[in-house]
C-alpha atoms as a PDB file:
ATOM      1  CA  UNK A   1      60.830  17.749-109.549  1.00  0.00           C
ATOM      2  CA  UNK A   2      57.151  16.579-108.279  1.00  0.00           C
ATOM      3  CA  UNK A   3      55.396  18.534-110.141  1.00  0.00           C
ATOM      4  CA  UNK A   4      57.715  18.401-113.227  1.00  0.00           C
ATOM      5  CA  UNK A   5      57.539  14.476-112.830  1.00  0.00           C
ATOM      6  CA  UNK A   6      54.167  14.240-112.563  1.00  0.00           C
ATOM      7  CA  UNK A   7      53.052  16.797-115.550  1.00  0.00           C
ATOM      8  CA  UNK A   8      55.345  15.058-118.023  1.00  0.00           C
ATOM      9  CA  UNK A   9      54.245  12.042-116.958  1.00  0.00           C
ATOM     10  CA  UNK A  10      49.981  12.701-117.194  1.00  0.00           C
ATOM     11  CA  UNK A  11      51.110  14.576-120.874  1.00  0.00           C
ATOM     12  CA  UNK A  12      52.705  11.656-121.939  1.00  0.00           C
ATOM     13  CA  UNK A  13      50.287   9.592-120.569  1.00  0.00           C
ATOM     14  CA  UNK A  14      52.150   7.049-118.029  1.00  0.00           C
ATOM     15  CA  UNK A  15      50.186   7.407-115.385  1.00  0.00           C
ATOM     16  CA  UNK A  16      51.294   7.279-111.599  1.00  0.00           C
ATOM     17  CA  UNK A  17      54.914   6.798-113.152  1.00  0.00           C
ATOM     18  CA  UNK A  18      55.895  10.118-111.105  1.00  0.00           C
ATOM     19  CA  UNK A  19      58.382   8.890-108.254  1.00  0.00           C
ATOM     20  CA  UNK A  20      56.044  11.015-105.772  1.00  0.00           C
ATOM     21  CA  UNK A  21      56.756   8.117-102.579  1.00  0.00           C
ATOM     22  CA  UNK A  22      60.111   8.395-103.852  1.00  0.00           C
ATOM     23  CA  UNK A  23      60.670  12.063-102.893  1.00  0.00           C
ATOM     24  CA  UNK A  24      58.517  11.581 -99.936  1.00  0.00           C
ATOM     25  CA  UNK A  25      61.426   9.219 -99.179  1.00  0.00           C
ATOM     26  CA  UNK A  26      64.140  11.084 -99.887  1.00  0.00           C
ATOM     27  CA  UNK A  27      62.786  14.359 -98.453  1.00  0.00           C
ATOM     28  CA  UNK A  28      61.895  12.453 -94.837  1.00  0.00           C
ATOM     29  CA  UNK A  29      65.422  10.978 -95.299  1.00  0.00           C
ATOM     30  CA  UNK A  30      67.647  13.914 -95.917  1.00  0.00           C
ATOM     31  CA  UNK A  31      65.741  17.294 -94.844  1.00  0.00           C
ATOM     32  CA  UNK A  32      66.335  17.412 -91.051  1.00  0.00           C
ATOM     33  CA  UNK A  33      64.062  20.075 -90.403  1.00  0.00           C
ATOM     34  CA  UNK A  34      60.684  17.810 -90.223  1.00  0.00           C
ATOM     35  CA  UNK A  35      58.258  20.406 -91.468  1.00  0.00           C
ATOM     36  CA  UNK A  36      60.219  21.181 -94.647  1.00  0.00           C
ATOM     37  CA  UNK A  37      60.613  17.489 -95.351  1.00  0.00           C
ATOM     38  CA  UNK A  38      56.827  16.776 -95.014  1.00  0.00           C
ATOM     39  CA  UNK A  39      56.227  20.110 -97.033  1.00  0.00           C
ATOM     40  CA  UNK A  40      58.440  19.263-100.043  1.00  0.00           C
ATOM     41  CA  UNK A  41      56.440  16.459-101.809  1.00  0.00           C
ATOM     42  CA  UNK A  42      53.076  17.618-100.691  1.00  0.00           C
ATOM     43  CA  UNK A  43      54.065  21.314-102.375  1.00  0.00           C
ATOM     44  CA  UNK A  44      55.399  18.987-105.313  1.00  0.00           C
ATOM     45  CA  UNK A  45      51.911  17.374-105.879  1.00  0.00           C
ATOM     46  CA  UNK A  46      50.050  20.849-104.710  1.00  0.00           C
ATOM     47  CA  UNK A  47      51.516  22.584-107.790  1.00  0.00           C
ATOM     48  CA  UNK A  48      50.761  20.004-109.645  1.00  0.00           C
ATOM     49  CA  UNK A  49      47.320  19.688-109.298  1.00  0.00           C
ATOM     50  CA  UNK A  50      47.281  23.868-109.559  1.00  0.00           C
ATOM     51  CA  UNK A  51      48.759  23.560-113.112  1.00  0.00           C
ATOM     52  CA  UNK A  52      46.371  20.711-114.269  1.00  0.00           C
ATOM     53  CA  UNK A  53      43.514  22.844-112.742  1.00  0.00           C
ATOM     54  CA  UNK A  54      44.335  26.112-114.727  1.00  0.00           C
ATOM     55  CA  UNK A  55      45.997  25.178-117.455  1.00  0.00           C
ATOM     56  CA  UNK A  56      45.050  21.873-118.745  1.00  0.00           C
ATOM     57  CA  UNK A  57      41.274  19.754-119.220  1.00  0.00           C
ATOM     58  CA  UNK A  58      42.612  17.518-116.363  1.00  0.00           C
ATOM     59  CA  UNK A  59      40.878  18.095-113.235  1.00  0.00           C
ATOM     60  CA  UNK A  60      43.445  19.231-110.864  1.00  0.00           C
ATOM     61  CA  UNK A  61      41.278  19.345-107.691  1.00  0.00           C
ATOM     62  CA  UNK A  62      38.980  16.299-107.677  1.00  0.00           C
ATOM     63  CA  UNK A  63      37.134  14.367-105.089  1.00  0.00           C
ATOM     64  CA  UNK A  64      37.728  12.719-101.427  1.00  0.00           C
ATOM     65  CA  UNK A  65      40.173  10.521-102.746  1.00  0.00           C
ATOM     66  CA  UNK A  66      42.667  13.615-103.535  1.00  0.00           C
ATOM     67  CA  UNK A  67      42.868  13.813 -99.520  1.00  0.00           C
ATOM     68  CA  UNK A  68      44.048  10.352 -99.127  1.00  0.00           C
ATOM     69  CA  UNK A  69      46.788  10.825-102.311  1.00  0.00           C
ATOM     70  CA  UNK A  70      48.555  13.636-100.034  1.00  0.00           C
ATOM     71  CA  UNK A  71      47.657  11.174 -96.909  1.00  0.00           C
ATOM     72  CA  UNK A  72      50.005   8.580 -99.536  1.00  0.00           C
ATOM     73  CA  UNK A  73      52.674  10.922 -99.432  1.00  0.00           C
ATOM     74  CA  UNK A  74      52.684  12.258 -95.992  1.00  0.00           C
ATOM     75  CA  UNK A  75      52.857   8.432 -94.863  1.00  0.00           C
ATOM     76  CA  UNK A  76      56.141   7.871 -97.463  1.00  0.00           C
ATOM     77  CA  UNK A  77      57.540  11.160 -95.887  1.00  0.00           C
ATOM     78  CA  UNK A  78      57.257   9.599 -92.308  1.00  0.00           C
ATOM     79  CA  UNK A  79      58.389   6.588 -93.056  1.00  0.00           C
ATOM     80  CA  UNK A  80      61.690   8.128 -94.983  1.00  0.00           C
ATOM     81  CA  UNK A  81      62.052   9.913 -91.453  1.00  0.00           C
ATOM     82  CA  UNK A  82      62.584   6.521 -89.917  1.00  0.00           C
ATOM     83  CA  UNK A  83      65.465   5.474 -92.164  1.00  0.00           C
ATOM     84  CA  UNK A  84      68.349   5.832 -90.498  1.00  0.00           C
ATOM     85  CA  UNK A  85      70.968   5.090 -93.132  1.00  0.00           C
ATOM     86  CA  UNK A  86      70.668   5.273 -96.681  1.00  0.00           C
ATOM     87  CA  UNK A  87      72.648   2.380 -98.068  1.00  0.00           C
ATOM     88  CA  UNK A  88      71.742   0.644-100.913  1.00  0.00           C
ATOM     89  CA  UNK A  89      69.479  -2.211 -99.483  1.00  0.00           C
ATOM     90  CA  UNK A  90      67.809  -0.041 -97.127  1.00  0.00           C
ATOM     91  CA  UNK A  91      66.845   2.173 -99.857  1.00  0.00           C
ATOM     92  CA  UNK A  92      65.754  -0.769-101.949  1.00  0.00           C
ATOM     93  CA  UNK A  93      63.065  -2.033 -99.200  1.00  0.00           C
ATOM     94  CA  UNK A  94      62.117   1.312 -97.958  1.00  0.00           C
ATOM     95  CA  UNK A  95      61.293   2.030-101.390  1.00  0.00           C
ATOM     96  CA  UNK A  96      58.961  -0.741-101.872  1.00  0.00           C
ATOM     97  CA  UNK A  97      57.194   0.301 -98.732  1.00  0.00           C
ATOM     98  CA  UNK A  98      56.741   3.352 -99.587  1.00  0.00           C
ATOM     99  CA  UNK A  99      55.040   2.519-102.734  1.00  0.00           C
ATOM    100  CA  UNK A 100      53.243   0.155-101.262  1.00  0.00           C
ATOM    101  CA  UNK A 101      51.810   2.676 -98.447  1.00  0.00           C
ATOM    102  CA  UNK A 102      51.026   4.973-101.126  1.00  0.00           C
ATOM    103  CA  UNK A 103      49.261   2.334-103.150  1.00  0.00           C
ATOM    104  CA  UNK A 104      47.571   1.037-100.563  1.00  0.00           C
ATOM    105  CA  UNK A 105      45.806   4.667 -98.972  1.00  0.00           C
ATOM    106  CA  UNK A 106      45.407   6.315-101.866  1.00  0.00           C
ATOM    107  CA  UNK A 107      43.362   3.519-103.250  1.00  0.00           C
ATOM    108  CA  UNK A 108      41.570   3.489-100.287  1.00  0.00           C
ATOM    109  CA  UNK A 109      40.240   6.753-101.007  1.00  0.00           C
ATOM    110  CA  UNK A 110      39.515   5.445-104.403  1.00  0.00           C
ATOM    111  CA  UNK A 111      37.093   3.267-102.444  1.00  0.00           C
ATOM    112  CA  UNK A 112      35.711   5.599-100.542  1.00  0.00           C
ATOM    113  CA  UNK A 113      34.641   7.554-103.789  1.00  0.00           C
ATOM    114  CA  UNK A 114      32.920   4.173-104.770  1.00  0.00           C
ATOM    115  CA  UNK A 115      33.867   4.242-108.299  1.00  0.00           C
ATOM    116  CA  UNK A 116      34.202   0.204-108.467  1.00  0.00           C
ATOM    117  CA  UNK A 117      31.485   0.135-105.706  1.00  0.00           C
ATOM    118  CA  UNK A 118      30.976  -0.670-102.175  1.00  0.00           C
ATOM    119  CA  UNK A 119      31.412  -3.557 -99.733  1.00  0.00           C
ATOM    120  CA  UNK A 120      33.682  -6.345-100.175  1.00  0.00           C
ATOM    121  CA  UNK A 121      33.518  -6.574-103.831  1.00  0.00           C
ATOM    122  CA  UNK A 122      33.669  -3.223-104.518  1.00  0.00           C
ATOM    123  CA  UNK A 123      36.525  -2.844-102.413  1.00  0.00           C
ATOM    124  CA  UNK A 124      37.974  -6.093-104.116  1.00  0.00           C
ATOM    125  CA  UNK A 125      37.835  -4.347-107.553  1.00  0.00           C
ATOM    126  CA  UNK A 126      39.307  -0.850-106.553  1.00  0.00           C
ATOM    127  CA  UNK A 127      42.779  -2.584-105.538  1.00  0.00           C
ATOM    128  CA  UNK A 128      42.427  -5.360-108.352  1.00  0.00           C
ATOM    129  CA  UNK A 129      41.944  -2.256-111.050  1.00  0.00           C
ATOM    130  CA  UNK A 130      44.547  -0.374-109.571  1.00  0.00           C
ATOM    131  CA  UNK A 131      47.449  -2.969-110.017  1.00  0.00           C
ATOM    132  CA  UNK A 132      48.814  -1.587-113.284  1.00  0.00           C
ATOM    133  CA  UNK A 133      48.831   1.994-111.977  1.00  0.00           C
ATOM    134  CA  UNK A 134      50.719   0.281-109.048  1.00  0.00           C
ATOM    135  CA  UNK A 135      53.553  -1.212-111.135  1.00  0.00           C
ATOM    136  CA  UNK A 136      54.109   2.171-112.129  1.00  0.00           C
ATOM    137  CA  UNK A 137      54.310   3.910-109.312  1.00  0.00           C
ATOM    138  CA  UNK A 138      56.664   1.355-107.797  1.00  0.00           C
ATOM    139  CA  UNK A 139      59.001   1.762-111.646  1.00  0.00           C
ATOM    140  CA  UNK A 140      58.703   5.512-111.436  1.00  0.00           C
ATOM    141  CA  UNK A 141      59.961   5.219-107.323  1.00  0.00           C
ATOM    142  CA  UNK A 142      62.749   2.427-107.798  1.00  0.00           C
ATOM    143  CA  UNK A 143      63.901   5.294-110.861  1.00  0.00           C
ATOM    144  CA  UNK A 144      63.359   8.492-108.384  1.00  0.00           C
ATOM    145  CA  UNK A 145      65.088   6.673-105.443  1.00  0.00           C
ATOM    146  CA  UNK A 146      67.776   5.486-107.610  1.00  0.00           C
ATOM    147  CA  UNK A 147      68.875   8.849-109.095  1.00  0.00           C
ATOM    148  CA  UNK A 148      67.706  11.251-105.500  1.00  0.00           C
ATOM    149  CA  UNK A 149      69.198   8.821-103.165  1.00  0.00           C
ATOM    150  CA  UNK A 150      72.601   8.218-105.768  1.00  0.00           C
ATOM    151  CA  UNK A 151      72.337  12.138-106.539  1.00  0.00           C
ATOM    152  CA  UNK A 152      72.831  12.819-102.901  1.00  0.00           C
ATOM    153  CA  UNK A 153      75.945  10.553-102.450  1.00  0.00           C
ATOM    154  CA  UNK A 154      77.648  11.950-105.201  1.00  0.00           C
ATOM    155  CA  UNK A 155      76.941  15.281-104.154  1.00  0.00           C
ATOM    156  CA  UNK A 156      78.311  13.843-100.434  1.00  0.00           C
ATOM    157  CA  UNK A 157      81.230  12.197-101.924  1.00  0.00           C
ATOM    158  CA  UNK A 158      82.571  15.077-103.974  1.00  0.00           C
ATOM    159  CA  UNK A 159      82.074  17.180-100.892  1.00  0.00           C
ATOM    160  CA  UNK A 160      84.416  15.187 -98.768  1.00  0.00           C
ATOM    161  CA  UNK A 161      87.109  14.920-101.274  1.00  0.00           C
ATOM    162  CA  UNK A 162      87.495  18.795-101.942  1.00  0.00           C
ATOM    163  CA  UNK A 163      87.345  19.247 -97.866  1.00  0.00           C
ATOM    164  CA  UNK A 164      90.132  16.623 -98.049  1.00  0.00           C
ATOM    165  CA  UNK A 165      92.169  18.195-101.136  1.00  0.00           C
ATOM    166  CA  UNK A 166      91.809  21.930 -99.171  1.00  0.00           C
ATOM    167  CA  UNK A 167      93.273  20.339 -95.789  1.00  0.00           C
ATOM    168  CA  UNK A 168      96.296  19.089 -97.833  1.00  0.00           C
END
Protein backbone atom coordinates (compact mmCIF):
# COMPACT_ATOMS: atom_id res chain seq x y z
CA UNK A 1 0.00 0.00 0.00
CA UNK A 2 3.22 2.41 0.59
CA UNK A 3 4.58 2.05 -2.31
CA UNK A 4 1.29 1.84 -4.31
CA UNK A 5 0.26 5.14 -2.41
CA UNK A 6 3.12 6.86 -2.99
CA UNK A 7 3.67 5.98 -6.94
CA UNK A 8 0.11 6.99 -7.77
CA UNK A 9 0.44 9.79 -5.90
CA UNK A 10 4.15 11.30 -7.53
CA UNK A 11 2.29 10.10 -11.20
CA UNK A 12 -0.50 12.09 -10.50
CA UNK A 13 1.40 14.63 -9.12
CA UNK A 14 0.04 15.27 -5.36
CA UNK A 15 2.92 15.23 -3.73
CA UNK A 16 3.55 13.86 -0.08
CA UNK A 17 -0.31 12.95 -0.26
CA UNK A 18 0.87 9.17 0.43
CA UNK A 19 -0.44 8.32 4.09
CA UNK A 20 3.30 7.00 4.75
CA UNK A 21 3.06 8.32 8.91
CA UNK A 22 -0.20 6.82 8.60
CA UNK A 23 0.99 3.21 8.08
CA UNK A 24 3.88 3.90 10.28
CA UNK A 25 0.95 4.33 12.69
CA UNK A 26 -0.99 1.65 12.04
CA UNK A 27 1.88 -0.84 11.59
CA UNK A 28 3.49 0.29 15.28
CA UNK A 29 -0.17 -0.01 16.43
CA UNK A 30 -1.29 -3.39 15.29
CA UNK A 31 1.92 -5.62 14.33
CA UNK A 32 3.07 -6.95 17.75
CA UNK A 33 6.16 -8.29 16.61
CA UNK A 34 8.29 -4.83 16.78
CA UNK A 35 10.70 -5.57 13.97
CA UNK A 36 7.98 -6.35 11.42
CA UNK A 37 6.08 -3.24 12.42
CA UNK A 38 9.16 -0.93 11.98
CA UNK A 39 9.95 -2.96 8.69
CA UNK A 40 6.53 -2.54 7.02
CA UNK A 41 6.51 1.22 6.08
CA UNK A 42 10.20 1.55 5.67
CA UNK A 43 9.93 -1.62 2.96
CA UNK A 44 6.77 0.45 1.72
CA UNK A 45 8.90 3.60 0.94
CA UNK A 46 12.15 1.25 0.03
CA UNK A 47 10.22 -0.14 -2.97
CA UNK A 48 9.18 2.86 -3.73
CA UNK A 49 12.11 4.67 -4.23
CA UNK A 50 13.47 1.22 -6.18
CA UNK A 51 10.62 1.67 -8.75
CA UNK A 52 11.16 5.50 -9.24
CA UNK A 53 14.93 4.66 -9.55
CA UNK A 54 14.53 2.00 -12.40
CA UNK A 55 11.66 2.69 -13.94
CA UNK A 56 10.78 6.26 -13.97
CA UNK A 57 13.02 9.95 -14.54
CA UNK A 58 12.34 10.49 -10.77
CA UNK A 59 15.31 10.04 -8.75
CA UNK A 60 14.55 7.27 -6.46
CA UNK A 61 17.74 7.40 -4.33
CA UNK A 62 18.63 11.06 -3.69
CA UNK A 63 20.61 12.91 -1.14
CA UNK A 64 21.09 13.11 2.89
CA UNK A 65 17.73 14.15 3.30
CA UNK A 66 16.36 10.55 2.02
CA UNK A 67 17.96 9.28 5.49
CA UNK A 68 15.94 11.55 7.57
CA UNK A 69 12.46 10.66 5.34
CA UNK A 70 12.91 6.88 6.65
CA UNK A 71 14.13 8.60 10.14
CA UNK A 72 10.16 10.35 9.55
CA UNK A 73 8.77 7.08 9.40
CA UNK A 74 10.67 5.08 11.86
CA UNK A 75 9.69 7.95 14.45
CA UNK A 76 5.65 7.53 13.31
CA UNK A 77 6.26 3.70 13.71
CA UNK A 78 7.48 4.25 17.39
CA UNK A 79 5.18 6.45 18.28
CA UNK A 80 2.12 4.08 16.86
CA UNK A 81 3.92 1.51 19.31
CA UNK A 82 2.96 3.74 22.18
CA UNK A 83 -0.77 3.83 21.43
CA UNK A 84 -2.36 1.75 23.51
CA UNK A 85 -5.93 1.81 22.23
CA UNK A 86 -7.11 2.68 18.98
CA UNK A 87 -10.35 4.54 19.49
CA UNK A 88 -11.38 7.15 17.48
CA UNK A 89 -9.86 10.27 19.28
CA UNK A 90 -6.72 8.64 19.99
CA UNK A 91 -6.30 7.90 16.45
CA UNK A 92 -7.28 11.43 15.53
CA UNK A 93 -4.30 13.08 17.72
CA UNK A 94 -1.83 10.38 17.18
CA UNK A 95 -2.34 11.03 13.67
CA UNK A 96 -1.54 14.59 13.75
CA UNK A 97 1.63 13.75 15.58
CA UNK A 98 2.70 11.60 13.47
CA UNK A 99 2.51 13.90 10.61
CA UNK A 100 3.83 16.37 12.37
CA UNK A 101 7.08 14.21 13.40
CA UNK A 102 7.40 13.31 9.92
CA UNK A 103 7.12 16.88 8.75
CA UNK A 104 9.19 18.13 11.08
CA UNK A 105 12.58 15.49 10.51
CA UNK A 106 12.26 15.01 7.20
CA UNK A 107 12.44 18.69 6.59
CA UNK A 108 15.18 18.81 8.70
CA UNK A 109 17.11 16.86 6.37
CA UNK A 110 15.84 19.16 3.75
CA UNK A 111 17.95 21.65 5.70
CA UNK A 112 20.71 19.86 6.02
CA UNK A 113 20.91 19.52 2.11
CA UNK A 114 20.78 23.44 2.17
CA UNK A 115 18.53 23.82 -0.68
CA UNK A 116 16.79 27.12 0.92
CA UNK A 117 20.21 27.76 2.62
CA UNK A 118 21.85 27.80 5.89
CA UNK A 119 21.52 29.42 9.31
CA UNK A 120 18.48 30.82 10.68
CA UNK A 121 16.99 32.01 7.55
CA UNK A 122 17.73 29.28 5.62
CA UNK A 123 16.35 27.08 8.07
CA UNK A 124 13.30 29.57 8.31
CA UNK A 125 12.56 29.02 4.56
CA UNK A 126 12.95 25.12 4.40
CA UNK A 127 9.87 24.70 6.93
CA UNK A 128 8.03 27.91 5.52
CA UNK A 129 8.36 26.19 1.77
CA UNK A 130 7.44 23.01 2.99
CA UNK A 131 3.93 23.94 4.45
CA UNK A 132 1.88 22.95 1.41
CA UNK A 133 3.64 19.59 1.09
CA UNK A 134 2.71 19.41 4.85
CA UNK A 135 -1.06 19.86 4.41
CA UNK A 136 -0.79 16.99 2.31
CA UNK A 137 0.83 14.72 4.11
CA UNK A 138 -1.39 15.39 7.11
CA UNK A 139 -4.83 14.90 4.22
CA UNK A 140 -3.21 11.82 2.79
CA UNK A 141 -2.63 10.45 6.83
CA UNK A 142 -6.13 11.61 8.32
CA UNK A 143 -7.40 9.41 4.79
CA UNK A 144 -4.81 6.34 5.49
CA UNK A 145 -5.64 6.33 9.26
CA UNK A 146 -9.22 6.61 8.59
CA UNK A 147 -9.61 3.62 6.22
CA UNK A 148 -6.29 1.24 8.05
CA UNK A 149 -7.39 2.00 11.48
CA UNK A 150 -11.55 1.56 10.38
CA UNK A 151 -10.31 -1.44 8.03
CA UNK A 152 -8.96 -3.16 11.06
CA UNK A 153 -12.16 -2.82 13.22
CA UNK A 154 -14.27 -4.12 10.71
CA UNK A 155 -12.09 -6.86 10.07
CA UNK A 156 -12.17 -7.23 14.27
CA UNK A 157 -15.81 -6.84 14.44
CA UNK A 158 -16.81 -9.39 11.84
CA UNK A 159 -14.37 -11.71 13.53
CA UNK A 160 -16.13 -11.66 16.83
CA UNK A 161 -19.54 -12.07 15.48
CA UNK A 162 -18.81 -15.36 13.42
CA UNK A 163 -16.81 -16.70 16.74
CA UNK A 164 -20.13 -15.75 18.41
CA UNK A 165 -22.60 -17.26 15.63
CA UNK A 166 -20.19 -20.74 15.72
CA UNK A 167 -20.54 -20.94 19.71
CA UNK A 168 -24.37 -20.79 19.26
Amino acid sequence: MASTARVVNTEMHLYNFAPLAAIGLFSGAVIKDRKFAFLVPLLGQLFADLYFQLFTSIQGFYDISQFFVYGGLFAATFLGSRMSQAKPLSILGYTIGASTLFFIISNLGTYLTGLWGYGMSGFAKTYVMAIPFFKNTLIGDMAGSIVLFGAYFLLQQALIKKLQEAKA
